[in-house]
Protein backbone atom coordinates (compact mmCIF):
# COMPACT_ATOMS: atom_id res chain seq x y z
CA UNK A 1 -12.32 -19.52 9.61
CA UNK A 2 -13.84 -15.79 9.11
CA UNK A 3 -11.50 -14.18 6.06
CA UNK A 4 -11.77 -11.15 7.98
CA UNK A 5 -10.10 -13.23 11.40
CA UNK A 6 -7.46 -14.38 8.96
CA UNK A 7 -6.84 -11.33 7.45
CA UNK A 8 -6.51 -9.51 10.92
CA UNK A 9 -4.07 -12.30 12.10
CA UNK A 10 -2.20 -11.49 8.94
CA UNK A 11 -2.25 -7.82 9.64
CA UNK A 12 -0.81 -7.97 13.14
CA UNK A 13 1.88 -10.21 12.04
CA UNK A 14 2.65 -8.00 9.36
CA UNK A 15 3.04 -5.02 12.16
CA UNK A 16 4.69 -7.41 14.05
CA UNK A 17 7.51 -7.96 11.16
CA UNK A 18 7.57 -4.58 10.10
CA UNK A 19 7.93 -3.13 13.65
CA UNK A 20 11.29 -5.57 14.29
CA UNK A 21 12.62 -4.48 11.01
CA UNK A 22 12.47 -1.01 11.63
CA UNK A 23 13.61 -1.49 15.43
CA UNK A 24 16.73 -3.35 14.16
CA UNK A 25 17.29 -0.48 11.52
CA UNK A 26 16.92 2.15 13.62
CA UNK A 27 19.61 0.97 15.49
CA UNK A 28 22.26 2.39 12.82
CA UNK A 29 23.35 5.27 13.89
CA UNK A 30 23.93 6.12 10.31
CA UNK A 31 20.40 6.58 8.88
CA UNK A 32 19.08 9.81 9.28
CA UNK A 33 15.96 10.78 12.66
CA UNK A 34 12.14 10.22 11.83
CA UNK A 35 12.29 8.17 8.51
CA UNK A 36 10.74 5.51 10.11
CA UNK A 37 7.54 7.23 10.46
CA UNK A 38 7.30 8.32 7.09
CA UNK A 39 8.14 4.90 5.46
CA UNK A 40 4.63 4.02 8.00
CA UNK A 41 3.05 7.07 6.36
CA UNK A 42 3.94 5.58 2.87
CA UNK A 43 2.66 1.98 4.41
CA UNK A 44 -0.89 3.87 5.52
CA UNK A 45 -0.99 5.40 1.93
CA UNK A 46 0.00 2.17 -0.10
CA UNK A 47 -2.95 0.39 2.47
CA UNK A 48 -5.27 2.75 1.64
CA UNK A 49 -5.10 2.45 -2.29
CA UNK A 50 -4.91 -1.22 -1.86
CA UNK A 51 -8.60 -1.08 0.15
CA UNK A 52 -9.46 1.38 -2.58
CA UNK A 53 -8.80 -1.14 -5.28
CA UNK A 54 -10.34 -3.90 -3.62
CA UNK A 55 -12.97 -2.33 -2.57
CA UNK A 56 -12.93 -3.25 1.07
CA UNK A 57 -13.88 -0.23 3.41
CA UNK A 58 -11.59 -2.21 6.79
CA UNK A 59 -8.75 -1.86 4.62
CA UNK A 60 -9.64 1.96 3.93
CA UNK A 61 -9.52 3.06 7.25
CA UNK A 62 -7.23 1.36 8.65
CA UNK A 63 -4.90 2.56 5.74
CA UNK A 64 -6.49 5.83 6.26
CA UNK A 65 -5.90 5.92 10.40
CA UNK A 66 -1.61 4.53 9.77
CA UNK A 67 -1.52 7.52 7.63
CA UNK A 68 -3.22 10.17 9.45
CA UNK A 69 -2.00 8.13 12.98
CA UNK A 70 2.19 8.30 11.36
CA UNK A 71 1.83 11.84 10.05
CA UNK A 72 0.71 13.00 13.56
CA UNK A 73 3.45 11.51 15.47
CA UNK A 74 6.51 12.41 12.68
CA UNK A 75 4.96 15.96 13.40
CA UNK A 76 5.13 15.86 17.11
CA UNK A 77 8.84 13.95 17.36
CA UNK A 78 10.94 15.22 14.71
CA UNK A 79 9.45 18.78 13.67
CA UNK A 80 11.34 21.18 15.62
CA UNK A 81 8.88 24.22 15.65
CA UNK A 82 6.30 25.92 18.20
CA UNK A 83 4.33 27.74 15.42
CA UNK A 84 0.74 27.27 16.03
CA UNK A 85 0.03 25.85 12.56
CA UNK A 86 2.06 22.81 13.68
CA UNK A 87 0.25 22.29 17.01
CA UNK A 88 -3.04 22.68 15.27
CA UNK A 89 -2.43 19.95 12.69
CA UNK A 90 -1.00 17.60 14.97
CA UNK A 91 -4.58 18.03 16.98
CA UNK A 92 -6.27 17.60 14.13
CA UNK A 93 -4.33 14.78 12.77
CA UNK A 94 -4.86 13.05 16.08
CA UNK A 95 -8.33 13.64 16.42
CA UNK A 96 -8.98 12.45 12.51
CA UNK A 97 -7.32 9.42 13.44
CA UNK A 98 -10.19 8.58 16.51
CA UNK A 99 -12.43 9.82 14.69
CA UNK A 100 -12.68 7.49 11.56
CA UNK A 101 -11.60 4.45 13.38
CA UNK A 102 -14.73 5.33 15.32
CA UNK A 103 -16.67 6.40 12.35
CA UNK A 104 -15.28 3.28 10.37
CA UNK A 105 -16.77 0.83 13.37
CA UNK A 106 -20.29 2.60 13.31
CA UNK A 107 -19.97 2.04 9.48
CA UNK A 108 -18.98 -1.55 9.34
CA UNK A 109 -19.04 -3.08 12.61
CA UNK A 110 -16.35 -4.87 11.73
CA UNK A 111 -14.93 -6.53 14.39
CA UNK A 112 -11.41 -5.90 13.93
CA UNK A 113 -12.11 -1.61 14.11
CA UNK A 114 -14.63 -2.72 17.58
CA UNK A 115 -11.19 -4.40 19.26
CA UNK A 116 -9.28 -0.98 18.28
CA UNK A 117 -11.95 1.52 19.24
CA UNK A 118 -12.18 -0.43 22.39
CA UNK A 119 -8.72 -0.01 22.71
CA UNK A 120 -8.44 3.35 22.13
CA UNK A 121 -10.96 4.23 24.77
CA UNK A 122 -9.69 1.90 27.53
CA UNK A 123 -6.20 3.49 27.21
CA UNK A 124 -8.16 7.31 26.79
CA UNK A 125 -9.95 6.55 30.09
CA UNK A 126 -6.68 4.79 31.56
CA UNK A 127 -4.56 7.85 31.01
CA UNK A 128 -6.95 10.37 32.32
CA UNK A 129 -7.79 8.10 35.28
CA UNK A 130 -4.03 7.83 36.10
CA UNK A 131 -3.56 11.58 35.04
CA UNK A 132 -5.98 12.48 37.46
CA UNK A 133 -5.01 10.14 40.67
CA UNK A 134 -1.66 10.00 40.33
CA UNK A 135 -0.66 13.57 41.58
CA UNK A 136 -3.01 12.96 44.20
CA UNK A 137 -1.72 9.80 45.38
CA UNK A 138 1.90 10.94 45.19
CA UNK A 139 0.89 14.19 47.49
CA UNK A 140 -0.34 12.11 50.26
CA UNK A 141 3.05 9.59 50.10
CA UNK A 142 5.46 13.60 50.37
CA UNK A 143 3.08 14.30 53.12
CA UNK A 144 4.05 11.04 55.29
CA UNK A 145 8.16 11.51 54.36
């Protein structure tokens, strides 16, 4: 088998793991809002230097994307604030995050980034398709009642 296959299957079951310990944690009401992003910020950065070490640009961006992909959504759930500065760099942190798992396929064609930029623009062109058609559909069905 491909070391790159295994080490995907690896990473996915690590999410996997990592996901249902922080669901079952997050159940306490006792621990304070929004630290589970952060410990997945401090998971992108620690992935990062590890692909940095090795040497191995999949593990770079992905590390690079968990970070950049965490630090957008902590800003966007648990920042309370409508100052512009904070809307910008959620955009931008968004946008970076597309951007070099895009960039990172057209680098490496690895196969692993191709599966997630192929799921990043199904679910783009999902959402706008539904953005788009459901207001229309749901105008026709108060127009019948």
């Amino acid at each position: 088998m491909d070391i790159a296959m295994v080490s995907g299957v690896l990473f996915f079951a690590s999410i996997a793991v990592f996901a249902y310990l922080v669901y079952k944690l997050s159940q306490k009401k006792t621990l304070a809002r929004g630290w589970h992003l952060l410990v997945w910020v401090i998971f992108g950065v620690l992935t990062l230097l590890s692909g940095v070490i090795s040497g191995n640009a999949v593990t770079i961006i992905v590390g690079t994307v968990m970070a950049f992909g965490s630090t957008s959504a902590y800003l966007t759930s648990y920042v309370k604030s409508d100052h512009r500065v904070k809307r910008t760099s959620e955009v931008i942190f968004t946008l970076l995050t597309f951007g070099i798992v895009v960039y990172g396929y057209i680098i490496t064609r690895s196969f692993f980034l191709g599966v997630i930029t192929l799921f990043i623009l199904t679910v783009g062109f999902v959402a706008f398709v539904v953005s788009y058609l459901l207001p229309k559909i749901r105008g026709k069905s108060k127009s019948y009642s």
